[in-house]
N, C-alpha and C. Protein backbone atom coordinates (compact mmCIF):
# COMPACT_ATOMS: atom_id res chain seq x y z
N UNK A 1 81.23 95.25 128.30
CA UNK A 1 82.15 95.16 127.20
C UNK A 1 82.44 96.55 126.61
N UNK A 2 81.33 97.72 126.46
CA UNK A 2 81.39 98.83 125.96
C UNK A 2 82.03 99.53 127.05
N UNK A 3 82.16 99.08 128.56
CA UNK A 3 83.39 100.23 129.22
C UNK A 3 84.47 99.58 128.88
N UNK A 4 84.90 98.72 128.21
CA UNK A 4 86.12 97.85 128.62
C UNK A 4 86.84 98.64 126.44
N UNK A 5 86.02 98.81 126.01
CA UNK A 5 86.44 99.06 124.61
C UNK A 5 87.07 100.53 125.05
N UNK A 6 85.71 101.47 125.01
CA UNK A 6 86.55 103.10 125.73
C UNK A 6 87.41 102.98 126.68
N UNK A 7 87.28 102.26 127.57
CA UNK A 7 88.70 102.34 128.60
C UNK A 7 90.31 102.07 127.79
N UNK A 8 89.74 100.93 127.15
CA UNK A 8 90.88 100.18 126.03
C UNK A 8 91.63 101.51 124.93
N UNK A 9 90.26 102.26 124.49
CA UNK A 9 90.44 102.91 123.19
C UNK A 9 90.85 105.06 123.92
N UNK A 10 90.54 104.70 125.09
CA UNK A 10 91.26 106.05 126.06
C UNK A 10 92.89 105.85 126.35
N UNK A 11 93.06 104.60 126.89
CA UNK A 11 94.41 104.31 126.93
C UNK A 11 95.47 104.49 125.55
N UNK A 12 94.84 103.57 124.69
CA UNK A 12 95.81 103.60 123.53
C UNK A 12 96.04 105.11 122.76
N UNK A 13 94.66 106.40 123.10
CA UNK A 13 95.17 107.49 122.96
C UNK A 13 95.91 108.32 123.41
N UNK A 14 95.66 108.42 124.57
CA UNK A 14 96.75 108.44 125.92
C UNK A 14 97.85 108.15 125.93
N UNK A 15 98.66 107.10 125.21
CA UNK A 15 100.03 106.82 124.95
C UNK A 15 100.66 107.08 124.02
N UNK A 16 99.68 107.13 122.70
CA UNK A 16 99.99 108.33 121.89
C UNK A 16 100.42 109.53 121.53
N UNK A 17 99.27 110.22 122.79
CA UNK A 17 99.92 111.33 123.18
C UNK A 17 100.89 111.82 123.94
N UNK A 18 100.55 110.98 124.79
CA UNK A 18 102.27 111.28 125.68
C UNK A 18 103.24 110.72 124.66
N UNK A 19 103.36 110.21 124.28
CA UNK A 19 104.34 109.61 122.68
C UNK A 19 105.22 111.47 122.17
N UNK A 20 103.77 112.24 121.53
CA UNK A 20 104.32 113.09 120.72
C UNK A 20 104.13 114.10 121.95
N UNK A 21 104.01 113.82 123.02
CA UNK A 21 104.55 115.32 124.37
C UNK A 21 105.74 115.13 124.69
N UNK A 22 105.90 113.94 124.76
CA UNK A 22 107.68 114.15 125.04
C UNK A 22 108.37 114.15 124.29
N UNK A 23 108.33 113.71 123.00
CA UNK A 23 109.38 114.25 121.70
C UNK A 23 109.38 115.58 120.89
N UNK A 24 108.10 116.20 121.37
CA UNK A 24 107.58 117.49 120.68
C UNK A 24 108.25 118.37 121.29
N UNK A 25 108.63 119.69 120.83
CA UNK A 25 108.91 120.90 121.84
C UNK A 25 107.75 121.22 122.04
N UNK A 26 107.73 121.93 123.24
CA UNK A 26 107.01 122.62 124.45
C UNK A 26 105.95 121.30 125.00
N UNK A 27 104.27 121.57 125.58
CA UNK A 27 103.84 120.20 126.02
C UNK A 27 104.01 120.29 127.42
N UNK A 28 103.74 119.48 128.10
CA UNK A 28 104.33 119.22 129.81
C UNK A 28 105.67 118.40 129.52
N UNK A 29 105.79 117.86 128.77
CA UNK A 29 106.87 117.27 128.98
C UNK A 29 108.00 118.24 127.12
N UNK A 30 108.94 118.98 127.47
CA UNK A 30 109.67 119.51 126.93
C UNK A 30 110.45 118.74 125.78
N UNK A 31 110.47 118.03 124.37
CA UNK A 31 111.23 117.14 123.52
C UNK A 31 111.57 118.42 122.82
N UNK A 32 112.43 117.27 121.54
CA UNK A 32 113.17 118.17 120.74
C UNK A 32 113.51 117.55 119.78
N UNK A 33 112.71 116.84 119.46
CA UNK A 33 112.77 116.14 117.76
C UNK A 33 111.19 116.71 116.78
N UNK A 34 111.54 116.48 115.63
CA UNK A 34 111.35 117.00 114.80
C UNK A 34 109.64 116.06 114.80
N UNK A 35 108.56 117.18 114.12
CA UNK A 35 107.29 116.53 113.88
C UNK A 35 107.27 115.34 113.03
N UNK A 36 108.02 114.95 111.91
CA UNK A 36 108.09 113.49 111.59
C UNK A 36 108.68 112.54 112.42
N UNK A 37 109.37 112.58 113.22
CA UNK A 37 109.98 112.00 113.79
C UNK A 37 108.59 111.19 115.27
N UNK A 38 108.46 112.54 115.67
CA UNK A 38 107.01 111.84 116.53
C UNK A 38 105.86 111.51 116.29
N UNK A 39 105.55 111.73 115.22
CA UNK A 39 104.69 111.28 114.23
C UNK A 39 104.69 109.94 113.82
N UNK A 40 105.79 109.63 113.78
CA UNK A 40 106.57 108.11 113.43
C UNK A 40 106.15 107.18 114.94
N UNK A 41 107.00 107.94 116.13
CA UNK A 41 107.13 107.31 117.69
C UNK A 41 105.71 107.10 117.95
N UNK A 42 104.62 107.80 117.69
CA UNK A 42 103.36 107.74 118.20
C UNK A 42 102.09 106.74 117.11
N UNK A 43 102.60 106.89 115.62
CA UNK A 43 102.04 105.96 115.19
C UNK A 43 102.61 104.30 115.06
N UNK A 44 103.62 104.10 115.94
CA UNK A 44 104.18 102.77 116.41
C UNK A 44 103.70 102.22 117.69
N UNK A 45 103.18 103.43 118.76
CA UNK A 45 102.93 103.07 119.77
C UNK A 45 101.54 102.81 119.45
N UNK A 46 100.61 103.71 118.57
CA UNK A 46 99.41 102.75 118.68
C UNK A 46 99.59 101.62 118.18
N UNK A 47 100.31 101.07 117.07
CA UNK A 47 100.67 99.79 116.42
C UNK A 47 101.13 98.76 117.54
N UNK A 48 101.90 99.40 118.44
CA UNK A 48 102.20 98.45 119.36
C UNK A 48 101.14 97.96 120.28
N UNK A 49 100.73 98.91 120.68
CA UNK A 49 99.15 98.98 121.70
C UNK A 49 98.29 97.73 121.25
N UNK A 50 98.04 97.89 119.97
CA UNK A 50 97.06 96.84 119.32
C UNK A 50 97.17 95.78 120.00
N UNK A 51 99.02 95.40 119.36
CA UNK A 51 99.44 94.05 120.14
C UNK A 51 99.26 94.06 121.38
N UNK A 52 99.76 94.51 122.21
CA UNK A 52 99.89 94.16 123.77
C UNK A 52 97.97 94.18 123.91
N UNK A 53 97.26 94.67 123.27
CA UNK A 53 95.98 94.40 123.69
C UNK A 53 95.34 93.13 123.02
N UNK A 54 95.82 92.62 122.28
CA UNK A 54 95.97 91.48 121.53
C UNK A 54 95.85 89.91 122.93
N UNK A 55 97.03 90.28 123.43
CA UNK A 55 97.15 89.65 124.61
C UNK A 55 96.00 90.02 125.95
N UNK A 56 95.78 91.01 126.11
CA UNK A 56 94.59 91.23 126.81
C UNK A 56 93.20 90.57 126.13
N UNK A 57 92.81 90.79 125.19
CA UNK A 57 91.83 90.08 124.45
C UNK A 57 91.37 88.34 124.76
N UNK A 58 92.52 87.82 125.12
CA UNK A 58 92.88 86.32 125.38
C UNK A 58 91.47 86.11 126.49
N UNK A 59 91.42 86.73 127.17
CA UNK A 59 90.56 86.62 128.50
C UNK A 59 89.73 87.74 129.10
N UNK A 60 88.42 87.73 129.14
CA UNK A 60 87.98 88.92 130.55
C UNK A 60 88.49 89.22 131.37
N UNK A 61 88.68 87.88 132.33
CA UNK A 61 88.93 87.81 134.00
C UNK A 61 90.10 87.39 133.84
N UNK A 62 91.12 86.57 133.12
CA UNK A 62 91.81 85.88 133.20
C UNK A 62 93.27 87.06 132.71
N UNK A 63 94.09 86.77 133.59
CA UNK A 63 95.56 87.83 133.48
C UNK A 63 96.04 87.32 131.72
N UNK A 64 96.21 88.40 131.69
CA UNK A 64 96.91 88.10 129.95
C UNK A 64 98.74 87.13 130.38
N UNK A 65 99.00 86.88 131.36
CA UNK A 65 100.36 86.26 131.70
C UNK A 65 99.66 84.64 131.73
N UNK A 66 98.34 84.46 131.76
CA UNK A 66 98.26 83.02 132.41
C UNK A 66 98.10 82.15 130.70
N UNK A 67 99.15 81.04 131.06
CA UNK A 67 98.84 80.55 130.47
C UNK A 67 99.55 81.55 128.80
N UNK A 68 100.97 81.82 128.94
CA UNK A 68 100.99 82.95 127.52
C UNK A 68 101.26 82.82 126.61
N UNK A 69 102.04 81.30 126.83
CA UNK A 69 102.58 80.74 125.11
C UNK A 69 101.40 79.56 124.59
N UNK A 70 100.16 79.66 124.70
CA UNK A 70 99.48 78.47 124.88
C UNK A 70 99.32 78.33 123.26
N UNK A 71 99.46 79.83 122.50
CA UNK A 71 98.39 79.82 121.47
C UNK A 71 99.86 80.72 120.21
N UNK A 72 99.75 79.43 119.16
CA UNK A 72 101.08 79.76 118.29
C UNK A 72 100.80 80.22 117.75
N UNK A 73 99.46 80.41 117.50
CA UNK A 73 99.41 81.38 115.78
C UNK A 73 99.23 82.82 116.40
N UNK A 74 98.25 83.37 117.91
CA UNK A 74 98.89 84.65 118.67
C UNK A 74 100.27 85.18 118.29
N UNK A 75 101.08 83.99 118.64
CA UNK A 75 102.69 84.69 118.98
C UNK A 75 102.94 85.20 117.21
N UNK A 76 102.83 83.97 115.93
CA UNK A 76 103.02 84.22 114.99
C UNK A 76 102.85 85.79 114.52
N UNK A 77 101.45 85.88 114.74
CA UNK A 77 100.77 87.07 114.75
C UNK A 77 101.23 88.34 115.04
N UNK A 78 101.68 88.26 116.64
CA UNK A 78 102.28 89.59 116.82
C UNK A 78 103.71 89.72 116.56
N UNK A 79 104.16 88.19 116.30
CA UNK A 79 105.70 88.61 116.05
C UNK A 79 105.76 89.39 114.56
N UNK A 80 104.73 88.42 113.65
CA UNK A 80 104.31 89.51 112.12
C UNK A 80 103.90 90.86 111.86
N UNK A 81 103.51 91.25 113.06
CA UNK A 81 102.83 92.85 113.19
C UNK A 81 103.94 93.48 113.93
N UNK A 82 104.78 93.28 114.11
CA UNK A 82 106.28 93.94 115.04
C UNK A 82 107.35 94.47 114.31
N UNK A 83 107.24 92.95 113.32
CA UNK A 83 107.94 92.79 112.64
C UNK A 83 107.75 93.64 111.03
N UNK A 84 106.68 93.85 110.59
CA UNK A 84 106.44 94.71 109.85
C UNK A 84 106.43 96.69 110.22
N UNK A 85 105.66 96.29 111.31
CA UNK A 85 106.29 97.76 111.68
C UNK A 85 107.59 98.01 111.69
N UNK A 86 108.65 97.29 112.40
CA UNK A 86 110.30 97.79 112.37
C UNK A 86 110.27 98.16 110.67
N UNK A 87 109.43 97.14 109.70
CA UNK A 87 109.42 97.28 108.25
C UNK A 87 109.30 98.89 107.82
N UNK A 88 108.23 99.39 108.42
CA UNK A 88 107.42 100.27 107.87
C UNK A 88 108.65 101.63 108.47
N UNK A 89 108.96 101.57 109.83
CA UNK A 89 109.77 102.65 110.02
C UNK A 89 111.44 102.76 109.64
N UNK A 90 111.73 101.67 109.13
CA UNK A 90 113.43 101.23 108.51
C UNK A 90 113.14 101.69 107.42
N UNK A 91 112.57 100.96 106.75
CA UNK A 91 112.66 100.32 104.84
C UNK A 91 112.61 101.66 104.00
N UNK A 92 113.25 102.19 103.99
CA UNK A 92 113.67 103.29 103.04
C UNK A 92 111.67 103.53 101.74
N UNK A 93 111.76 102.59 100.93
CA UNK A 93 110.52 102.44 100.04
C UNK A 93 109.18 102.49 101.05
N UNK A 94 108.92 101.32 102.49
CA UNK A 94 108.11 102.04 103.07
C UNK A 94 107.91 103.31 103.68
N UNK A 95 108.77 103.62 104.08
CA UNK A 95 108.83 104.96 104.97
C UNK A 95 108.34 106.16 103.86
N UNK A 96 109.16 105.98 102.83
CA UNK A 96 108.14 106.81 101.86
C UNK A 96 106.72 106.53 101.30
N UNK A 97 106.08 104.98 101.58
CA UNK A 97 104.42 104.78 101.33
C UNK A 97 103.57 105.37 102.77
N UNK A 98 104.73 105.06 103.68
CA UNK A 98 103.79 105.38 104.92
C UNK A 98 104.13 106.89 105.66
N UNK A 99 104.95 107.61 105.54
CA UNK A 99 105.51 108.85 105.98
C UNK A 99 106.26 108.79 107.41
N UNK A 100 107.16 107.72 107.63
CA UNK A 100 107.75 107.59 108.35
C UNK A 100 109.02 107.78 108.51
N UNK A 101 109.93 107.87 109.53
CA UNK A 101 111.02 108.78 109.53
C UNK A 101 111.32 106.98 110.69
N UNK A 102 112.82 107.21 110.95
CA UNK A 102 113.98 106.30 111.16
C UNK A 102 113.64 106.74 112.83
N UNK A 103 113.47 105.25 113.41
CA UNK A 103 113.97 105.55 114.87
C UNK A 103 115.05 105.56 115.79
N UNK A 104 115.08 105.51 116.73
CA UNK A 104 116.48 105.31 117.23
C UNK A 104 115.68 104.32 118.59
N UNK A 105 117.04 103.58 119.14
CA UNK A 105 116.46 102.66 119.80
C UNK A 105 115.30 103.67 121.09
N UNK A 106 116.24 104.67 121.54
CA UNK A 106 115.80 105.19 122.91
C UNK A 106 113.58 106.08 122.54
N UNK A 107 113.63 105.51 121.28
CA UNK A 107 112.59 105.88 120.78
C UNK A 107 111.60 104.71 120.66
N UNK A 108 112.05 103.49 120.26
CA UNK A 108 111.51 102.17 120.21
C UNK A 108 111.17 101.76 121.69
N UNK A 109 111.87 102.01 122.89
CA UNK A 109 111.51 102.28 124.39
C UNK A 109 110.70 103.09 124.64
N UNK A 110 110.74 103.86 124.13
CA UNK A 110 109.59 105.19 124.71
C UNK A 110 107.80 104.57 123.94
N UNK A 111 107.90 103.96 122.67
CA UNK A 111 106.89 103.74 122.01
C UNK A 111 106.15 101.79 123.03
N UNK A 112 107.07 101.22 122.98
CA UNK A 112 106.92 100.08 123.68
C UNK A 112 106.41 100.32 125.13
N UNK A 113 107.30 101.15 125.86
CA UNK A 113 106.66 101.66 127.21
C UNK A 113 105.05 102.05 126.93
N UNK A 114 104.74 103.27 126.59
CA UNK A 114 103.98 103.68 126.05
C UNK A 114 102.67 102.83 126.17
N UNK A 115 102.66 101.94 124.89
CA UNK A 115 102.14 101.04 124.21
C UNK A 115 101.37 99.80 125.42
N UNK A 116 102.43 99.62 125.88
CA UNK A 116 102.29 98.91 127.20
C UNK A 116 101.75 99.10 127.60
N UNK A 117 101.08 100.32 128.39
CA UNK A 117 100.28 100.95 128.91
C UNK A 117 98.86 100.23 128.84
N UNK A 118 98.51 100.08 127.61
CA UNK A 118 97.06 99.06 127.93
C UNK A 118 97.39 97.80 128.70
N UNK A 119 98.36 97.27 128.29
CA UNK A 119 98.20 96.16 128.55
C UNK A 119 98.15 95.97 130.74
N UNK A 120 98.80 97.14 131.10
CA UNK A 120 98.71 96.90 132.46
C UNK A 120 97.48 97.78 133.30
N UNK A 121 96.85 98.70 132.47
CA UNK A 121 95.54 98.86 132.84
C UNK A 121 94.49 97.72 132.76
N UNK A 122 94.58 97.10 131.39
CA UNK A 122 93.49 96.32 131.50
C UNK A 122 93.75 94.75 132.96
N UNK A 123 95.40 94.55 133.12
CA UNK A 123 95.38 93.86 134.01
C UNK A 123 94.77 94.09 134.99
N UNK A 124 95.42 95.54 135.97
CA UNK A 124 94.75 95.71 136.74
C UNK A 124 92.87 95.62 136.87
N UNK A 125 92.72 96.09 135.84
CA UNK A 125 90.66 95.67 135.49
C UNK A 125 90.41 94.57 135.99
N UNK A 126 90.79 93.57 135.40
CA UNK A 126 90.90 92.30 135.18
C UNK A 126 91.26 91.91 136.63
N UNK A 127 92.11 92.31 137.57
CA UNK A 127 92.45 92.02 138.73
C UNK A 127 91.10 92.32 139.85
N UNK A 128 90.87 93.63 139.57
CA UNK A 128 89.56 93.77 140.08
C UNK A 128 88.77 93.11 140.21
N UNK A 129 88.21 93.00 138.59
CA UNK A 129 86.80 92.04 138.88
C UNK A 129 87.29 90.89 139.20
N UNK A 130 88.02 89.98 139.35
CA UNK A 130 88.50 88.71 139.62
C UNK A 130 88.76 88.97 141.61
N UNK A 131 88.93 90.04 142.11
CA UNK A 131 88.19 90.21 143.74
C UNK A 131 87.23 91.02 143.92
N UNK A 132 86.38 91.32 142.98
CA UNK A 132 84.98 91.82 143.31
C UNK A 132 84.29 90.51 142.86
N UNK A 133 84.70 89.72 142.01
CA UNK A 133 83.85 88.26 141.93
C UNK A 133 84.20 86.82 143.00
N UNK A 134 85.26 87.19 143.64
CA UNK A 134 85.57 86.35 145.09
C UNK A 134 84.39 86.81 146.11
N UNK A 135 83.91 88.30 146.39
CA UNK A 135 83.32 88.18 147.26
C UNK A 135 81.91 88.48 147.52
């Protein structure tokens, strides 16, 4: 369980950072928006991360796809945590409690991609031990 948390909690930094390398100038990857701005992209992608690991959580062995609408108050859940974030980076009054700056869609892609990222590492995990426990 304790490799599966650091693996979990390496990834979601990891997307983070690539978050503010590609919107940042200089980096391996060259951006050109402003430090609030990725500041914003990268603290959405861990927000997002949560969720998509949310769905990993569902199961050890078992693919976070099986079985995905089984459980309503899940969906409630992350549709409420999505949905408050778009809150937190729109809403004029939050953006000033939380120090967030306005996205643009091609930024909401980059943070979702990102974000994602756990969720298809831990599949693959999960794929593993499910044929290292076949044989």
């Amino acid at each position: 369980m304790w490799l599966r948390v650091g693996r979990v909690g390496l990834v979601m930094a990891g997307a983070a950072l690539l978050t503010l390398d590609v919107l940042l100038p200089g980096g391996l990857v060259a951006g050109h928006e402003s430090l609030g701005l990725a500041r914003t992209a990268a603290f959405t992608t861990l927000v997002l991360a949560q969720l998509f690991n949310a769905l990993n959580s569902r199961s050890g062995t078992s693919s976070a796809f099986h079985r995905l609408f089984t459980n309503r108050w899940l969906w409630a859940a992350l549709l409420l945590g999505a949905g408050l974030q778009v809150l937190v980076v729109h809403l004029p009054p939050l953006q000033a409690a939380f120090g967030t700056r306005p996205l643009e869609p091609a930024h909401w892609v980059l943070a979702v991609g990102a974000a994602s990222l756990v969720l298809w590492v831990e599949e693959l995990a999960k794929l593993l031990r499910r044929v290292r426990a076949r044989r």
